[in-house]
Protein backbone atom coordinates (compact mmCIF):
# COMPACT_ATOMS: atom_id res chain seq x y z
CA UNK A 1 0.00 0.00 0.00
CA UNK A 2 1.12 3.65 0.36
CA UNK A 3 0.98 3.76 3.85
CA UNK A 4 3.57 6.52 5.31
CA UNK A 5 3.46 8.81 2.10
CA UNK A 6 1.28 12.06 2.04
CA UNK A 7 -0.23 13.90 -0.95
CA UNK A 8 0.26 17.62 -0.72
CA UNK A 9 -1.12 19.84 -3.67
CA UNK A 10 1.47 21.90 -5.81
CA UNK A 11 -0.59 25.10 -4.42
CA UNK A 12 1.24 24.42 -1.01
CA UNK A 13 4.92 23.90 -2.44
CA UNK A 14 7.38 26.38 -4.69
CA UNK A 15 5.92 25.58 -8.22
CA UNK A 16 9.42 26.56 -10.02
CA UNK A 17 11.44 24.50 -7.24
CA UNK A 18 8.69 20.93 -7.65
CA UNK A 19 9.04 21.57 -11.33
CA UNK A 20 13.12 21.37 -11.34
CA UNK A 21 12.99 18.69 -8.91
CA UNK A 22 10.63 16.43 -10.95
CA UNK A 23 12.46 17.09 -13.84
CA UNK A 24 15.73 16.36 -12.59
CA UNK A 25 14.17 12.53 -11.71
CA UNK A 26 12.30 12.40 -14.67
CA UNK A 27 14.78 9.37 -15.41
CA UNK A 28 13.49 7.42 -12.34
CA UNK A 29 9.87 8.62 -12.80
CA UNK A 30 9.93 7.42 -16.42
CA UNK A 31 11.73 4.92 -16.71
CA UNK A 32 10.34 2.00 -18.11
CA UNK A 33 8.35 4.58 -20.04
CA UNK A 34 7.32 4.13 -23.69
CA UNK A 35 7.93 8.41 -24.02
CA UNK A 36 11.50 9.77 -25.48
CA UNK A 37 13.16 12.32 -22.80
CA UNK A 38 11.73 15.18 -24.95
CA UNK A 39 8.63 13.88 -24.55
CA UNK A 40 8.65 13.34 -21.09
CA UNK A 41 10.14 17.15 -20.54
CA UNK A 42 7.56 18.23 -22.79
CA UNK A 43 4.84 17.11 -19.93
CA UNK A 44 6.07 19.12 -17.66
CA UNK A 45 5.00 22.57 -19.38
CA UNK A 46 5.62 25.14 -16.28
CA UNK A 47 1.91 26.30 -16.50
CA UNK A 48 0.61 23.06 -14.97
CA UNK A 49 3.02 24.09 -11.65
CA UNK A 50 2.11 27.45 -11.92
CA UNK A 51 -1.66 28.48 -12.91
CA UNK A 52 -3.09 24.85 -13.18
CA UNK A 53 -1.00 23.65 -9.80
CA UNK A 54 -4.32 23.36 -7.98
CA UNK A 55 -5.03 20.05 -9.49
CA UNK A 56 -1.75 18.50 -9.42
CA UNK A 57 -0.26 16.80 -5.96
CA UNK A 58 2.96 15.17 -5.22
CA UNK A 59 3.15 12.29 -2.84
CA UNK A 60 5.81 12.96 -0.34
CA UNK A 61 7.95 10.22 1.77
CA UNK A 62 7.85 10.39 5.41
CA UNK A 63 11.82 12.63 4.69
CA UNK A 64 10.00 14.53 2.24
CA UNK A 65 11.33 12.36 -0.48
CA UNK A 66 8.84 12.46 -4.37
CA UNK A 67 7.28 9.24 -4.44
CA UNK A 68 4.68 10.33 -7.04
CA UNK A 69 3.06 12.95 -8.87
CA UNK A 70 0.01 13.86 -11.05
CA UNK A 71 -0.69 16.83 -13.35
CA UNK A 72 -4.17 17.86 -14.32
CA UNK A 73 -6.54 20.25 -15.15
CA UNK A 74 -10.11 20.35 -15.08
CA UNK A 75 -12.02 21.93 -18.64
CA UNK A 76 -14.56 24.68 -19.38
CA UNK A 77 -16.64 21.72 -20.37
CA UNK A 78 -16.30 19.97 -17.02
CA UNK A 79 -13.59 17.42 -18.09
CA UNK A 80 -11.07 16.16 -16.14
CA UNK A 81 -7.88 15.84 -18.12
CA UNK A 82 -5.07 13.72 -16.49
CA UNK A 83 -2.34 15.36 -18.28
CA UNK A 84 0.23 13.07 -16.76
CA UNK A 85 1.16 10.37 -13.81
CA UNK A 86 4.60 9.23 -12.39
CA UNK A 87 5.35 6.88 -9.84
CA UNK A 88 9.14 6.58 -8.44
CA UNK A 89 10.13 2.47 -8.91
CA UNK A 90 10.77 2.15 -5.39
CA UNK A 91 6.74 3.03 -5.03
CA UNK A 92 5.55 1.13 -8.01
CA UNK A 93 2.96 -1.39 -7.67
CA UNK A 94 1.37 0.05 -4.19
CA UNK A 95 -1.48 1.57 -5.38
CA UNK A 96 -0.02 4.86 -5.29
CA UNK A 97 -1.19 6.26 -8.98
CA UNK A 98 -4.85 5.23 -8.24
CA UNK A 99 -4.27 7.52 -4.92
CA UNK A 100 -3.37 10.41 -6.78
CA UNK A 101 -6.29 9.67 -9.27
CA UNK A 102 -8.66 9.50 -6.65
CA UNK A 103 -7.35 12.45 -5.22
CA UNK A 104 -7.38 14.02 -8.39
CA UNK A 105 -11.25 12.94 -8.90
CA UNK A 106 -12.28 14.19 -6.21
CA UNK A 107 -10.80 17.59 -6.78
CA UNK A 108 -12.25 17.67 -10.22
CA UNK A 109 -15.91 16.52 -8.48
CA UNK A 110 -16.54 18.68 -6.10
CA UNK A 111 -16.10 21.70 -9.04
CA UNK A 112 -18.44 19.94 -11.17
CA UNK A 113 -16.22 17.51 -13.66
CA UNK A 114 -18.52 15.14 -15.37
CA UNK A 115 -15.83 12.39 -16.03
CA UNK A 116 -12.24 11.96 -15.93
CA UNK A 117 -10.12 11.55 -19.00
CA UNK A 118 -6.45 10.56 -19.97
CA UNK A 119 -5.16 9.93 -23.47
CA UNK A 120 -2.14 7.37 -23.80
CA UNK A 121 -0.12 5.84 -26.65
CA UNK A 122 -2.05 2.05 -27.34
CA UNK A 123 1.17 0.69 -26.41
CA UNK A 124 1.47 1.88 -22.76
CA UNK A 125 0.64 -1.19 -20.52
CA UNK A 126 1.38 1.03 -17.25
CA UNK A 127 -1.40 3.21 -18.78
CA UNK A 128 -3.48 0.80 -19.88
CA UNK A 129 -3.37 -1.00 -16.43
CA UNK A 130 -4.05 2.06 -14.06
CA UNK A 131 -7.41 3.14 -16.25
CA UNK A 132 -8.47 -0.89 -15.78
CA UNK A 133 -7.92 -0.71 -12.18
CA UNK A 134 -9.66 2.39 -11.69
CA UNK A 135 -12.60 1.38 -13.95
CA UNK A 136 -11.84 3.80 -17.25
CA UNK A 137 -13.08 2.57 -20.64
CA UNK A 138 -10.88 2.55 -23.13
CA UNK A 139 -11.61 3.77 -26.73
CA UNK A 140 -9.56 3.61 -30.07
CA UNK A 141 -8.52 6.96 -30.96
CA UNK A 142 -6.50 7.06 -34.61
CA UNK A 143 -4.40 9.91 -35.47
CA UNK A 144 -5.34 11.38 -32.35
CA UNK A 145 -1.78 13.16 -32.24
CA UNK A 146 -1.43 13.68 -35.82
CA UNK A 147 -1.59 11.45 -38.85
CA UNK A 148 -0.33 7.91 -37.66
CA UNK A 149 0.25 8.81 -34.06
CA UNK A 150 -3.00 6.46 -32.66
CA UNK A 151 -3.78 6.95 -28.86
CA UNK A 152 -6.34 5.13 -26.15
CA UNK A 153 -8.39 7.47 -24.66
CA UNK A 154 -9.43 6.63 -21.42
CA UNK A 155 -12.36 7.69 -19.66
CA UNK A 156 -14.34 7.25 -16.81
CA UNK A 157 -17.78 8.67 -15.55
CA UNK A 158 -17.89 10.61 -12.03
CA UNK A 159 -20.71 10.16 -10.33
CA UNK A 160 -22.75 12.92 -8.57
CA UNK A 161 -23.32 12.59 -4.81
């Protein structure tokens, strides 16, 4: 499990400093990732830290340590858009990215989101694997980043209390 880590939102940390920090690991986060470095630096856009931080959390070690981290953003249209999810290797496997997405799901509830969303390449089994666990539906998207660049969308409904 994740017992012993906490989430804290990126609104309660130095968005610049999280940003380096993450990016400087981005070779632990990743790896095993199906993403080039460029693309992985290109997920990282500053404005997800800075004006869209209140969505995103970090999952901290008992020494204060990144375990984890998720960046999203909630639409005009009341979609939530998982822009991206990382979980250290030492803290694979523990249920920590379905934390962060429930965190995140919550978050994007209580504003109004309708459903949750994250797009993936159709090769990403990590991706793949966290929407099955936390009940998305995939759906065949072709060309979805340009002409022969197919992606999975994922998406799953959030109920209204």
């Amino acid at each position: 499990m994740t017992g012993g880590l906490r989430l804290v939102g990126f609104e309660e940390l130095s968005a610049a400093v999280l940003r380096a920090r993450l990016l400087d690991h981005r070779g632990s986060f990743w790896s095993g990732s199906v993403l080039a470095d460029e693309e992985q630096v290109g997920l990282h856009d500053p404005l997800f830290f800075h004006q869209l931080g209140g969505f995103g959390a970090v999952a901290l070690t008992p020494d204060d340590r990144d375990a984890g981290y998720l960046l999203g953003v909630v639409t005009a249209d009341r979609l939530a858009v998982v822009h991206a999810v990382a979980v250290h290797p030492d803290h694979r496997g523990r249920g920590l990215a379905a934390r962060l997405l429930q965190r995140f799901a919550g978050l994007a509830a209580g504003t109004g989101a309708r459903a949750v969303q994250g797009v993936a390449r159709p090769d990403d089994a990590a991706a793949r694997g966290l929407a099955e666990h936390c009940g998305a539906v995939p759906a065949p998207s072709p060309g979805h980043a340009g002409p022969g660049c197919d992606r999975t969308v994922y998406t799953r409904s959030l109920r209204r209390a």
